[in-house]
PDB file of N, CA and C in Angstrom:
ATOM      1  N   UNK A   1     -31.570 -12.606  17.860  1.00  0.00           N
ATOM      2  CA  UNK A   1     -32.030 -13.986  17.826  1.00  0.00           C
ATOM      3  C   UNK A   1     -31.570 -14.704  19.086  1.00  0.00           C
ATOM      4  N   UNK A   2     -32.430 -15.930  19.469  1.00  0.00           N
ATOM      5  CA  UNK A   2     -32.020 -16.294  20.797  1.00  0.00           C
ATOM      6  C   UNK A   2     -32.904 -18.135  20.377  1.00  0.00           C
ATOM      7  N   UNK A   3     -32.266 -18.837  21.478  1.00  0.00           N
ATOM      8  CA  UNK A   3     -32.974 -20.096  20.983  1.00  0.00           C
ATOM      9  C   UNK A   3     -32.883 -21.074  22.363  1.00  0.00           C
ATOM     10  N   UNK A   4     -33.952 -21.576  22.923  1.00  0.00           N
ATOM     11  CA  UNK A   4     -34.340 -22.053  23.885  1.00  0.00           C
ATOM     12  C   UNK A   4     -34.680 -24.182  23.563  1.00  0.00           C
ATOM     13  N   UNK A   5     -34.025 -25.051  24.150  1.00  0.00           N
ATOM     14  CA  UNK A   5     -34.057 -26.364  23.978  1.00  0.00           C
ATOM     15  C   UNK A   5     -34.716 -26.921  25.397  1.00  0.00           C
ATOM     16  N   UNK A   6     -35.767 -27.243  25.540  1.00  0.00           N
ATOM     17  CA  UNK A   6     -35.870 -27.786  26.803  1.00  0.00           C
ATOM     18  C   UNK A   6     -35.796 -29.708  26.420  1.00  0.00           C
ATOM     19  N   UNK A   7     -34.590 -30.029  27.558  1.00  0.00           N
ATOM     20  CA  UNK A   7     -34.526 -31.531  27.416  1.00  0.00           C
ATOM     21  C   UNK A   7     -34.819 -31.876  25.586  1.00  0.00           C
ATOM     22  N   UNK A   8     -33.799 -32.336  24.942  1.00  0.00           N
ATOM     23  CA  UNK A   8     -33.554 -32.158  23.653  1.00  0.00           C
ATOM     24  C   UNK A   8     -33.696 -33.505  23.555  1.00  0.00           C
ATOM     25  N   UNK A   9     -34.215 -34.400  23.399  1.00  0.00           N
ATOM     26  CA  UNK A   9     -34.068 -35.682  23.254  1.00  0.00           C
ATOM     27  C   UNK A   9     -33.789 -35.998  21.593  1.00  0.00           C
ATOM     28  N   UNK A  10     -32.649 -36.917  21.643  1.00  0.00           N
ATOM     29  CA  UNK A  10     -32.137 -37.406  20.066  1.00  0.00           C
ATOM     30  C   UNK A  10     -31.173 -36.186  19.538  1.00  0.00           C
ATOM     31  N   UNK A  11     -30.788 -35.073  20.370  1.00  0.00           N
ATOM     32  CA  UNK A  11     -29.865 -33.806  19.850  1.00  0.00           C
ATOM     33  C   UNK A  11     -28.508 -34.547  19.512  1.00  0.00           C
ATOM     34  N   UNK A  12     -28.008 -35.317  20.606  1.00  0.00           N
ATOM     35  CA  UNK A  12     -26.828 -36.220  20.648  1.00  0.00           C
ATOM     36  C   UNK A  12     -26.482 -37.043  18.805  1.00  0.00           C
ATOM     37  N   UNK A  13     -27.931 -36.656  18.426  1.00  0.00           N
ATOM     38  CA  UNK A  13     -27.439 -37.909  17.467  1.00  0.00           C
ATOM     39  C   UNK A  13     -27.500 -36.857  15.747  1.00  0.00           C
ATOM     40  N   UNK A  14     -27.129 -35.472  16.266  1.00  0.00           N
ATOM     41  CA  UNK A  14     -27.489 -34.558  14.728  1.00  0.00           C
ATOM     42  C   UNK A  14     -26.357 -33.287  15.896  1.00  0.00           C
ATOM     43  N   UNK A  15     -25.022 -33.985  16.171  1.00  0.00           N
ATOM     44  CA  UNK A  15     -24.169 -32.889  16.703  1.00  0.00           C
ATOM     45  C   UNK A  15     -23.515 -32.188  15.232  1.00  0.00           C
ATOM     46  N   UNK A  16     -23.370 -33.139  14.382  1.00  0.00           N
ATOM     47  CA  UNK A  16     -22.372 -32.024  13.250  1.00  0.00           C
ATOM     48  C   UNK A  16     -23.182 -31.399  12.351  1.00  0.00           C
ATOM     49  N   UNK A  17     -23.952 -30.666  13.427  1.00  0.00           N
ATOM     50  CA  UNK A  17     -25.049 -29.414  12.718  1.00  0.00           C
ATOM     51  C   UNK A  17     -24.877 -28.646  13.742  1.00  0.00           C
ATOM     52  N   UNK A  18     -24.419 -28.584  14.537  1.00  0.00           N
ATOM     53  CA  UNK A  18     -23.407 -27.318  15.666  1.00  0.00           C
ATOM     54  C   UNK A  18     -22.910 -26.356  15.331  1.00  0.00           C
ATOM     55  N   UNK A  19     -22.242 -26.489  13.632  1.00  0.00           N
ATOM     56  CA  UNK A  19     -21.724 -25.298  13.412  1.00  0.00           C
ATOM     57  C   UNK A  19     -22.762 -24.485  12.687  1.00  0.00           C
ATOM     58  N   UNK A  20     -23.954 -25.033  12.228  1.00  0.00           N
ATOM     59  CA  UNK A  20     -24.506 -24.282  11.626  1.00  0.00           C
ATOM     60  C   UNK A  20     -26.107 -23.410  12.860  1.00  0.00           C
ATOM     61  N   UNK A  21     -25.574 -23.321  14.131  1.00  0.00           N
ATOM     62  CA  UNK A  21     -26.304 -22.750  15.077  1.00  0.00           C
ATOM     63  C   UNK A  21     -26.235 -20.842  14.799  1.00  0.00           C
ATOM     64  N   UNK A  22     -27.295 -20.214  14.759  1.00  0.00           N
ATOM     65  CA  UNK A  22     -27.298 -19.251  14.328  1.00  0.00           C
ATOM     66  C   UNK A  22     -28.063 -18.020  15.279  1.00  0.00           C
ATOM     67  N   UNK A  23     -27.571 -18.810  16.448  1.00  0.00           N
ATOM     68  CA  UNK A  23     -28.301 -17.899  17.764  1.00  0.00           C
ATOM     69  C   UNK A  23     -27.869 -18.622  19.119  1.00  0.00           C
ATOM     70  N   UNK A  24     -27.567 -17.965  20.143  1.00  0.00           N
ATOM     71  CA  UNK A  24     -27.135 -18.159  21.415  1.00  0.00           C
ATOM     72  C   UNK A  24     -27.976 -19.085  21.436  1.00  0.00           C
ATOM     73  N   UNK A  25     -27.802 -19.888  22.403  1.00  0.00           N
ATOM     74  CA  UNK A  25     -28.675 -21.174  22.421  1.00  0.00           C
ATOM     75  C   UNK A  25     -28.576 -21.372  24.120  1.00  0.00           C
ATOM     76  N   UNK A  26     -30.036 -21.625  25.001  1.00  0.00           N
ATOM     77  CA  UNK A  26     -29.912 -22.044  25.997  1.00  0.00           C
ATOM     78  C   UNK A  26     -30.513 -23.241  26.182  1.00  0.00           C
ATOM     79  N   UNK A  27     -29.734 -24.212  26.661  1.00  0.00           N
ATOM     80  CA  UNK A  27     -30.617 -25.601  27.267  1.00  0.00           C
ATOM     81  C   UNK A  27     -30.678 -25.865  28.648  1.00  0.00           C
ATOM     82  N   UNK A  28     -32.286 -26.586  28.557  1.00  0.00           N
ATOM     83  CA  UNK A  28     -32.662 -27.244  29.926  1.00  0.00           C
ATOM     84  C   UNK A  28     -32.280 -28.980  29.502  1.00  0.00           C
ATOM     85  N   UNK A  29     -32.206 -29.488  30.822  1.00  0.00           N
ATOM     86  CA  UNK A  29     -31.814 -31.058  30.896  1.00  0.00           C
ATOM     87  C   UNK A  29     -32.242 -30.655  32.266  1.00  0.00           C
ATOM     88  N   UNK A  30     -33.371 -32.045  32.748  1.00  0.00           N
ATOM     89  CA  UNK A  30     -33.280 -32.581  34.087  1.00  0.00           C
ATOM     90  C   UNK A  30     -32.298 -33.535  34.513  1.00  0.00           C
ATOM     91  N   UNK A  31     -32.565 -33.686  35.710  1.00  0.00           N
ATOM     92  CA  UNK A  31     -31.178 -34.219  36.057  1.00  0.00           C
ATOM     93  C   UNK A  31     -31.385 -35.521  36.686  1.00  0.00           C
ATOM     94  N   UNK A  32     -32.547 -35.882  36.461  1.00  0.00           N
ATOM     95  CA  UNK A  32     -32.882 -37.164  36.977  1.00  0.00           C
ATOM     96  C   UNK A  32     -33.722 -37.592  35.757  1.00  0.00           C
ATOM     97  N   UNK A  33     -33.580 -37.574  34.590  1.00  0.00           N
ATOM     98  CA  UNK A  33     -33.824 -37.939  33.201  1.00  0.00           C
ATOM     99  C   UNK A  33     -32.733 -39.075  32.700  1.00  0.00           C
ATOM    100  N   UNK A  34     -33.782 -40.287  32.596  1.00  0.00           N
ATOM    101  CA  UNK A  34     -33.113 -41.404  32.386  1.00  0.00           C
ATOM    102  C   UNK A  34     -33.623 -41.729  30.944  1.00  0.00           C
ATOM    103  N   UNK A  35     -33.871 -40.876  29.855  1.00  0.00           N
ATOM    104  CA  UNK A  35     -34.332 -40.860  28.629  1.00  0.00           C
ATOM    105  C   UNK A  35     -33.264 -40.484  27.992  1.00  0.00           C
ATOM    106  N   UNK A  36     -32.645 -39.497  28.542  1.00  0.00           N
ATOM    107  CA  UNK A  36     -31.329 -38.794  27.941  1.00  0.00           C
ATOM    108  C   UNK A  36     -30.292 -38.747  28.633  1.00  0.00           C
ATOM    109  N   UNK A  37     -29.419 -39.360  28.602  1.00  0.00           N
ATOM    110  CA  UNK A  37     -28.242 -39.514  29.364  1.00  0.00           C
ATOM    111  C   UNK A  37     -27.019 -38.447  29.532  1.00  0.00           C
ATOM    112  N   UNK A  38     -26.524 -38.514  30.844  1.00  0.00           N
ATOM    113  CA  UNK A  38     -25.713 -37.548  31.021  1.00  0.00           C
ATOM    114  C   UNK A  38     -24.299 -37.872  29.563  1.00  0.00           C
ATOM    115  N   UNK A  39     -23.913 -38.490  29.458  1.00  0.00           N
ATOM    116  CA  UNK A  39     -23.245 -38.825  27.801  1.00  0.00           C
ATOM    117  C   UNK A  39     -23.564 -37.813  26.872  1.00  0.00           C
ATOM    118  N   UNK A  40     -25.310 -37.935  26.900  1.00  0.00           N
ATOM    119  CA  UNK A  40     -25.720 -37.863  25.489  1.00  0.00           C
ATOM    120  C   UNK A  40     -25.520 -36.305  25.512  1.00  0.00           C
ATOM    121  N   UNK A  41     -26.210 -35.782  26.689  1.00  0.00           N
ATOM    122  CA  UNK A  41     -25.892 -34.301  27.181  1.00  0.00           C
ATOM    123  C   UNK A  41     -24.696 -33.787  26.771  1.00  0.00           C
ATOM    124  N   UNK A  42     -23.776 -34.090  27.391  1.00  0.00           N
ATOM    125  CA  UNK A  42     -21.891 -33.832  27.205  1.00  0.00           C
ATOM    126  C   UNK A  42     -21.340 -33.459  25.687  1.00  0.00           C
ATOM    127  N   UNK A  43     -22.533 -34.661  25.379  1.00  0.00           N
ATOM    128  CA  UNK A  43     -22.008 -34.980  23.253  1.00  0.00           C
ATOM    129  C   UNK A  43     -22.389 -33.493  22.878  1.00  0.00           C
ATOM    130  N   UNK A  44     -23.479 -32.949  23.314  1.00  0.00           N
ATOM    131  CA  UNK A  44     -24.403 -31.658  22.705  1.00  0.00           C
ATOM    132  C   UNK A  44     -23.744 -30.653  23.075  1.00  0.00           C
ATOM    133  N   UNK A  45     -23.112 -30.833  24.606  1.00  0.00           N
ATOM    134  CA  UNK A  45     -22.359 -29.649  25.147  1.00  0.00           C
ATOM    135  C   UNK A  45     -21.248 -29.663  24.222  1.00  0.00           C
ATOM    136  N   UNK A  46     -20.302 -30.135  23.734  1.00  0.00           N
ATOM    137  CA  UNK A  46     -19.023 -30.670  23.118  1.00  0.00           C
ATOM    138  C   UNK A  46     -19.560 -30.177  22.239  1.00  0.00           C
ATOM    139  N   UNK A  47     -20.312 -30.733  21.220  1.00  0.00           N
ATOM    140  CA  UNK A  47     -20.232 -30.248  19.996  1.00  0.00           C
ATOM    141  C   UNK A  47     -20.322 -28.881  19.436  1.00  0.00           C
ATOM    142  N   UNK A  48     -21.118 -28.132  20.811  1.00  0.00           N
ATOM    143  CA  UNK A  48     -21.810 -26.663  20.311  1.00  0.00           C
ATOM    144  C   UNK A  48     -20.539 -25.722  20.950  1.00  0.00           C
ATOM    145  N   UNK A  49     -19.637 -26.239  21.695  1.00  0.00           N
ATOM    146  CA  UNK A  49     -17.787 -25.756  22.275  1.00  0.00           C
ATOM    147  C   UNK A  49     -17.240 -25.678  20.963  1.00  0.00           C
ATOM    148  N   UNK A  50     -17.094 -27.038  20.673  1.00  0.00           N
ATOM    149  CA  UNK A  50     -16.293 -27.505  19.697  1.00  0.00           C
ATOM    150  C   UNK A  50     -16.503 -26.313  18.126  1.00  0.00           C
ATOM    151  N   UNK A  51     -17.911 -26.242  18.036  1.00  0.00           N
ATOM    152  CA  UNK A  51     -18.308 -24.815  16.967  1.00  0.00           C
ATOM    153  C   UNK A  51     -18.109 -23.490  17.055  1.00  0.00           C
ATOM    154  N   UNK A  52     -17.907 -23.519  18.604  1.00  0.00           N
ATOM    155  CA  UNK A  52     -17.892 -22.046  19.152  1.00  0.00           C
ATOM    156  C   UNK A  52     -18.779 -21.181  19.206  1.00  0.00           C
ATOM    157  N   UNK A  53     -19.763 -22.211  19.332  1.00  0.00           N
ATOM    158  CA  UNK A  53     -21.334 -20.908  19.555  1.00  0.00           C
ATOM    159  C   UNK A  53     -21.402 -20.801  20.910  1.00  0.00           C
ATOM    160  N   UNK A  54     -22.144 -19.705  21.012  1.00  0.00           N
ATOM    161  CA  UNK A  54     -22.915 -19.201  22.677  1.00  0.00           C
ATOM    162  C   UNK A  54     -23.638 -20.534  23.071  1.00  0.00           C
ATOM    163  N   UNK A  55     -23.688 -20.733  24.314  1.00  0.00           N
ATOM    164  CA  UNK A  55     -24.510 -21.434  24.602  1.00  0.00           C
ATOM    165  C   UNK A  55     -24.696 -20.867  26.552  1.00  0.00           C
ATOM    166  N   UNK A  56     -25.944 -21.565  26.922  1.00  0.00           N
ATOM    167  CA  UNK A  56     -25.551 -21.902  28.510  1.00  0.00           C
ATOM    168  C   UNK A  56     -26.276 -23.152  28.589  1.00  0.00           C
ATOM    169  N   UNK A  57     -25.898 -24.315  29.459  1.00  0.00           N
ATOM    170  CA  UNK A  57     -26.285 -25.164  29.771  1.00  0.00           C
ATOM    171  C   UNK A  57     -26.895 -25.254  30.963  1.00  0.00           C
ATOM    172  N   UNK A  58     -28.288 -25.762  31.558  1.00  0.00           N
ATOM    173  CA  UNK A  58     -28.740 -25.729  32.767  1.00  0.00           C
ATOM    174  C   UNK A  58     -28.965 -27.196  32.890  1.00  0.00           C
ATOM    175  N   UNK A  59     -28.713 -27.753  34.418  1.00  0.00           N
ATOM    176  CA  UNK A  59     -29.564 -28.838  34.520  1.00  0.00           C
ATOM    177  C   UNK A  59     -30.428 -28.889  35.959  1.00  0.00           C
ATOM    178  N   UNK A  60     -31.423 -28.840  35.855  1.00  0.00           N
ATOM    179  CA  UNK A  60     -32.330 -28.802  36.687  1.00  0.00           C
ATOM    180  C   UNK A  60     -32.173 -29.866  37.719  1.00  0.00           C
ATOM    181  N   UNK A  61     -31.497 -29.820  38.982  1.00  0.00           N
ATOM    182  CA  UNK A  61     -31.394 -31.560  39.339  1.00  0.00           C
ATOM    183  C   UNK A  61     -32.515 -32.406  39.836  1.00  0.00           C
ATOM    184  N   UNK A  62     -33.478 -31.786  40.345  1.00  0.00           N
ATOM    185  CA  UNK A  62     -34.360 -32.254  40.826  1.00  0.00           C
ATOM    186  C   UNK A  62     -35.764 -32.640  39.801  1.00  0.00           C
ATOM    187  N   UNK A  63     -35.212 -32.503  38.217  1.00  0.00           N
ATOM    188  CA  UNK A  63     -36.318 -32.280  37.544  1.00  0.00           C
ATOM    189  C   UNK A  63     -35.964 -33.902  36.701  1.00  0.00           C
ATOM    190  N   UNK A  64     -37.020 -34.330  35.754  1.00  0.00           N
ATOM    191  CA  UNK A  64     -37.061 -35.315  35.253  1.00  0.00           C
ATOM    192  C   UNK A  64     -37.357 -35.028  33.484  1.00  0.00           C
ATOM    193  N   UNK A  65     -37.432 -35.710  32.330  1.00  0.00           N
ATOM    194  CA  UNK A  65     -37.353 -35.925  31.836  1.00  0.00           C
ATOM    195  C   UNK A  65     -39.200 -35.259  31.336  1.00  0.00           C
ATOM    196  N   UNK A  66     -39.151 -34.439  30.470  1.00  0.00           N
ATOM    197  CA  UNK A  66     -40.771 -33.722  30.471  1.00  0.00           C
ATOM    198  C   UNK A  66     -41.262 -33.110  31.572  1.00  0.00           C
ATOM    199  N   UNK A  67     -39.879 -32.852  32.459  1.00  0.00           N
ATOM    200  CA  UNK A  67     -40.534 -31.693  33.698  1.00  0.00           C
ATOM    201  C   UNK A  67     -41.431 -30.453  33.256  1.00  0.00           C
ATOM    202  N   UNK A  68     -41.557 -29.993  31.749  1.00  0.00           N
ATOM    203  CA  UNK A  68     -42.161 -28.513  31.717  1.00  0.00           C
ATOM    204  C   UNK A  68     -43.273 -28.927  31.248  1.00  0.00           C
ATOM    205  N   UNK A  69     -43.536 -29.764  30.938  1.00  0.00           N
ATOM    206  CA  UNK A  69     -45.448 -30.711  30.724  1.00  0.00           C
ATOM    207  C   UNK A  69     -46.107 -31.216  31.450  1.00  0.00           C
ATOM    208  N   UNK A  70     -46.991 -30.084  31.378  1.00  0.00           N
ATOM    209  CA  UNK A  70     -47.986 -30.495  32.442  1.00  0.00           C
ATOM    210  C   UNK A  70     -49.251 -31.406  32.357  1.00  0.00           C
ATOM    211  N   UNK A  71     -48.704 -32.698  30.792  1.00  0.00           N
ATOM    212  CA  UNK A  71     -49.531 -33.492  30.228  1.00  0.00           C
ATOM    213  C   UNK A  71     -48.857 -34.700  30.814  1.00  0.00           C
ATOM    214  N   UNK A  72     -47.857 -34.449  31.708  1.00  0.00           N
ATOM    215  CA  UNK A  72     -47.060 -36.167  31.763  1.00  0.00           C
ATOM    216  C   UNK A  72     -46.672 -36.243  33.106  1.00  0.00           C
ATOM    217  N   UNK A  73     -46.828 -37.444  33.814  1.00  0.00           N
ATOM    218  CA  UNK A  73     -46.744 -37.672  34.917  1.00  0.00           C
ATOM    219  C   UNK A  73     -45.287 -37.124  35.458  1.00  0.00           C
ATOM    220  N   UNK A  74     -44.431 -36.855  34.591  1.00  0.00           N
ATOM    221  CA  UNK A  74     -43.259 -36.432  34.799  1.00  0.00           C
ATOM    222  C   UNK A  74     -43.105 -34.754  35.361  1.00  0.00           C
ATOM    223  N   UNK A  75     -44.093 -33.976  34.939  1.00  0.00           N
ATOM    224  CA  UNK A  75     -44.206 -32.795  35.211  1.00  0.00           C
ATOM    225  C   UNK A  75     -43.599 -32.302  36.611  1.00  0.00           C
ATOM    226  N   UNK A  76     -43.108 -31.265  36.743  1.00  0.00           N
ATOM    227  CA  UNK A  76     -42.457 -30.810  37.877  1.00  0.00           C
ATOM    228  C   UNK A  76     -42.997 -29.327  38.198  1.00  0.00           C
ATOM    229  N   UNK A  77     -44.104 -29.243  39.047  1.00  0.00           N
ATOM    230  CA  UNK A  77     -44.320 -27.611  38.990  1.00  0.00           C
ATOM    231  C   UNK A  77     -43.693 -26.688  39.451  1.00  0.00           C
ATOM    232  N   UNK A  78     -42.448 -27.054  40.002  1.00  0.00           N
ATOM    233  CA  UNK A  78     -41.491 -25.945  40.600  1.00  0.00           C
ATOM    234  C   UNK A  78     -39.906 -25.941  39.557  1.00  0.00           C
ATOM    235  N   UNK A  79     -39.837 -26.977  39.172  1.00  0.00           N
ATOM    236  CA  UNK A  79     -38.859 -27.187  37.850  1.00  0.00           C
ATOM    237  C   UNK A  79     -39.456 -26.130  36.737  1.00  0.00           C
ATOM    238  N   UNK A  80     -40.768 -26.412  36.381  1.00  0.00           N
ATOM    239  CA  UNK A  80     -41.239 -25.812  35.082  1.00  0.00           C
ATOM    240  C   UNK A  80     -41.027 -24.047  35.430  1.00  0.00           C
ATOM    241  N   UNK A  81     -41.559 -24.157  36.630  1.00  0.00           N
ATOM    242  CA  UNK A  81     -41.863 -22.241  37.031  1.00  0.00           C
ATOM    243  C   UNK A  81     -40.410 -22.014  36.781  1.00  0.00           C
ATOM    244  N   UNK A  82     -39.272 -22.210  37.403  1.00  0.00           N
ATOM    245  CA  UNK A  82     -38.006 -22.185  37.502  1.00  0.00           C
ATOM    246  C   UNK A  82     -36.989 -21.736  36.226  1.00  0.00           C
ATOM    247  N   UNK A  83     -37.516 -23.113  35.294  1.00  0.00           N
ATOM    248  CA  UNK A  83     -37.241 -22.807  33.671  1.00  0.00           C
ATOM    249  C   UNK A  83     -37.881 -21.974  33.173  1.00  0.00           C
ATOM    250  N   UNK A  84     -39.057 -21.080  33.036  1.00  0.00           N
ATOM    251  CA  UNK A  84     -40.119 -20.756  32.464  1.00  0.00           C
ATOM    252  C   UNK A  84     -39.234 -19.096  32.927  1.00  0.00           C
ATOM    253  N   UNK A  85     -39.347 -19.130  34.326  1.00  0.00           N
ATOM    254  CA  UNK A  85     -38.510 -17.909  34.659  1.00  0.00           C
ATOM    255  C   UNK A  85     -36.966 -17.595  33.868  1.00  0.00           C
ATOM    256  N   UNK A  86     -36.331 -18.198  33.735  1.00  0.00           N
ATOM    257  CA  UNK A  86     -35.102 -18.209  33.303  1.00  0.00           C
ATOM    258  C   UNK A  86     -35.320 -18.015  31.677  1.00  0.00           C
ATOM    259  N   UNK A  87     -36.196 -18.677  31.370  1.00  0.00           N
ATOM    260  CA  UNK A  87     -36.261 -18.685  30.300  1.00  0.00           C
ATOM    261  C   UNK A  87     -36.216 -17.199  29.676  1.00  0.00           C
ATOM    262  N   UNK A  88     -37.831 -16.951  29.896  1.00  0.00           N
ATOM    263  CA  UNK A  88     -38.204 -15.314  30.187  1.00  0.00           C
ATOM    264  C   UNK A  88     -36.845 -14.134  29.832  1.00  0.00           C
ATOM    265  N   UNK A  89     -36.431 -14.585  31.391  1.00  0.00           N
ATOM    266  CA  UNK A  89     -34.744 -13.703  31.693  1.00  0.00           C
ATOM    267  C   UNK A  89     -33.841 -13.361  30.291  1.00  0.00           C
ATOM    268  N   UNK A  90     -33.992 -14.890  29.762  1.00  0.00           N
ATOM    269  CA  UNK A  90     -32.990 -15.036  28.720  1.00  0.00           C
ATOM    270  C   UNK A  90     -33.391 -13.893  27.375  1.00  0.00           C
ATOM    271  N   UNK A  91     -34.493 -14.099  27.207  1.00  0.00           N
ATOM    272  CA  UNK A  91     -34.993 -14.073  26.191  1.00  0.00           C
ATOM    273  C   UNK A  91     -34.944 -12.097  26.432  1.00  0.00           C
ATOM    274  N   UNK A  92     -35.162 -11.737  27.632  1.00  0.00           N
ATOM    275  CA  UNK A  92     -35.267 -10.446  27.483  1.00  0.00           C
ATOM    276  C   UNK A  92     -33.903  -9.695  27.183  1.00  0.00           C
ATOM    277  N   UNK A  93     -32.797 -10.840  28.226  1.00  0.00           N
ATOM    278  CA  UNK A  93     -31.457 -10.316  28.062  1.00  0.00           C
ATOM    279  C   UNK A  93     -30.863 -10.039  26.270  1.00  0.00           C
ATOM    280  N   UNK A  94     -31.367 -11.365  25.482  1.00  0.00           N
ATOM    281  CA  UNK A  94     -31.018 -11.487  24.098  1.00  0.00           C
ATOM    282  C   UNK A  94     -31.865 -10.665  23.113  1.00  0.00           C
ATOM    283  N   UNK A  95     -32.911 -10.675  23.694  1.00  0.00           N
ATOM    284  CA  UNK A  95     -34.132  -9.880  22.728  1.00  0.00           C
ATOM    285  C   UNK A  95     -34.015  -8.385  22.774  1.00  0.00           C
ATOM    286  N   UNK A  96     -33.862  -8.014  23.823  1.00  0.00           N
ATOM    287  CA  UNK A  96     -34.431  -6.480  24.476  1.00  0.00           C
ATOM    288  C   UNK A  96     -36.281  -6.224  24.650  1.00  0.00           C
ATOM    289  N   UNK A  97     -36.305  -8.607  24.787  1.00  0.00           N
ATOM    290  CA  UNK A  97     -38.302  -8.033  24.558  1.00  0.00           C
ATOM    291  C   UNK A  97     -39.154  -7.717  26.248  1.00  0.00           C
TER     292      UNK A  97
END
């Protein structure tokens, strides 16, 4: 099992459900995302430490807030390829797919 969050908006506010994470967990956050605050980020990082699950945290710096939608002016096409790749990576490293 493996579990992928891109830019989690409102995660900050359902942290004491951290312990009940039941798969490595990787997140994206842009880094010029003024929807979700570097705070709110920290709270999610903390809490999923604090449980002791796998995690990795990425933050894209150059990416914004719905960088992997290519429905919103926010879209980033070198952010999305970037995550999309990594993503991939992850998923093969955890899967064997």
């Amino acid at each position: 099992a493996a579990a992928v969050s891109y830019y989690g908006g409102g995660t900050h506010t359902i942290t004491d459900l951290a312990k009940d994470l039941h798969a490595p967990h990787l997140f994206y956050w842009g880094g010029l995302d003024e929807h979700i605050s570097k705070d709110q980020v920290q709270q999610v990082i903390d809490a999923v430490e604090a449980a002791g699950k796998p995690y990795i945290n990425t933050v894209i710096s150059y990416a914004d807030h719905g960088f992997n939608c290519d429905e919103r002016p926010s879209y980033n096409k070198d952010a999305a390829a970037e995550a999309w790749a990594l993503t991939l990576a992850y998923f093969k490293e955890k899967l064997g797919a």
